[in-house]
Every structure is written in structure tokens, then in C-alpha cells.
Protein backbone atom coordinates (compact mmCIF):
# COMPACT_ATOMS: atom_id res chain seq x y z
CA UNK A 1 96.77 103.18 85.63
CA UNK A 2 99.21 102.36 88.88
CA UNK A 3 96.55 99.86 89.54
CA UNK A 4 93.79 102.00 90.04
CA UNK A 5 90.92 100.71 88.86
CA UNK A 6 91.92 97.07 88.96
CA UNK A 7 90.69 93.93 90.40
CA UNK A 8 92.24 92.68 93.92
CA UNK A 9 90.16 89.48 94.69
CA UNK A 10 93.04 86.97 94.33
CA UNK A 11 94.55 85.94 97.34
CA UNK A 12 97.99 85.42 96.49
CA UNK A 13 100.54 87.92 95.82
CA UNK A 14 101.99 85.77 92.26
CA UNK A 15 98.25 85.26 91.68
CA UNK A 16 97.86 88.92 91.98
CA UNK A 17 100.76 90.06 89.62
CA UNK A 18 99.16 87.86 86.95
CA UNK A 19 96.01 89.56 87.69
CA UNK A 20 97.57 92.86 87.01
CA UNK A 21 99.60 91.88 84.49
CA UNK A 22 96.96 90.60 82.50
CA UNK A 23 94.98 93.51 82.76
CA UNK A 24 96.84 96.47 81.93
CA UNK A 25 98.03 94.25 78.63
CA UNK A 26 94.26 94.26 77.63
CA UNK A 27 94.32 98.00 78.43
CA UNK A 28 97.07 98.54 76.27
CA UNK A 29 96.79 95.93 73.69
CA UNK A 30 100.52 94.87 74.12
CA UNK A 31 102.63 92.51 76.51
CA UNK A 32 103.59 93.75 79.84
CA UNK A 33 105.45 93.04 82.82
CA UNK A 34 104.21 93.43 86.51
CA UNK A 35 105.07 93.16 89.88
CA UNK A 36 103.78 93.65 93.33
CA UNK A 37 105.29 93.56 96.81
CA UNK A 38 103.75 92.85 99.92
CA UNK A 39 104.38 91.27 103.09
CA UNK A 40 103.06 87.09 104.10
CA UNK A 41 103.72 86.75 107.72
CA UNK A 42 103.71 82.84 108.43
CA UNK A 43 102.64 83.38 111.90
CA UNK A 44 99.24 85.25 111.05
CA UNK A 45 98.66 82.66 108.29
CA UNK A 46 100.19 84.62 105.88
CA UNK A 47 98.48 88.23 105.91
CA UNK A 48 98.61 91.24 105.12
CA UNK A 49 99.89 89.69 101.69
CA UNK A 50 97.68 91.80 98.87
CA UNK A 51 96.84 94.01 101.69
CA UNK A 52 100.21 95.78 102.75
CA UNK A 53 99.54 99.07 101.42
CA UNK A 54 96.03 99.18 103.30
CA UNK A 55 96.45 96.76 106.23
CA UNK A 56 94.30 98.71 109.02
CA UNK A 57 92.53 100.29 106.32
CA UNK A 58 92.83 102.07 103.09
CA UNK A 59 94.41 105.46 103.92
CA UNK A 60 96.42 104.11 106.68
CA UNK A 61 100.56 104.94 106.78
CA UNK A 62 103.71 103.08 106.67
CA UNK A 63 103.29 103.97 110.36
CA UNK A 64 100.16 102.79 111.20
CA UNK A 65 100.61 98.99 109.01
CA UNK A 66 103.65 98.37 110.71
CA UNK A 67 101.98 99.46 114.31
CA UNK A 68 99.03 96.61 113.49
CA UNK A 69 101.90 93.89 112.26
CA UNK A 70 103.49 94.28 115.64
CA UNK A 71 100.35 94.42 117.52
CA UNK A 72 99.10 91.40 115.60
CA UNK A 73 102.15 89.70 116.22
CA UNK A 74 102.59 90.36 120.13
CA UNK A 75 101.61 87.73 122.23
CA UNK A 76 102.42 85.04 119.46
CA UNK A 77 105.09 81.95 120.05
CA UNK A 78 108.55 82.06 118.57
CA UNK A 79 108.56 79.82 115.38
């Protein structure tokens, strides 16, 4: 499944594993184990978080997410 398919409306990235988790185990009728990644940047209130892969938008690259973080981030105070 690679998470295809599966629901995304939590907004936290622990909330989100569960999510997952949860799911493909009714899929599969057994116990699973999950785990996402993602990146919380404090300074824009914590996003991309679930929305890493597909910051700018859904086909974007590695390239492209980390050009909008930095963007994003410019201009912002030291914390």
C-alpha cells in the first residue's frame, strides 16, 4: 500500500503514524508497525509536518520543498 490510498487529515506527525498504522492492520488483519518522517519547523508554526513530501505541491522535488522552506523562512528572526 506505501500509503497510497490512505487518510492524511491528522495534523500531527505521531497522530499520523497511528493513523497509518491503524489502517494497514485492518488491511491486513494483523498488527503492524509504522512510521513517518517529516519536517515541524517551530518558526512557521510547525509546517510542512505531514506535508514534507508535497510541500509546494504534490509532484514537487526534494529540490523544490527545500527551495519553499528557505523562502518561507527568509526574512524571519533568529530564535
Amino acid at each position: 500500500m506505501h500509503g497510497k490510498g490512505l487518510k492524511m487529515a491528522i495534523p500531527s506527525l505521531p497522530a499520523n503514524t497511528r493513523l497509518k498504522a491503524t489502517q494497514h492492520a485492518r488491511h491486513l488483519k494483523q498488527w503492524v508497525l509504522a512510521d513517518d518522517s517529516g519536517i515541524e519547523v517551530d518558526a512557521l508554526n510547525g509546517t510542512p509536518g505531514n506535508y514534507s513530501a508535497r510541500f509546494p505541491e504534490p509532484k514537487a522535488t526534494e529540490a523544490d520543498n527545500n527551495r519553499l522552506l528557505f523562502e518561507k523562512r527568509a526574512g524571519l528572526a533568529p530564535r
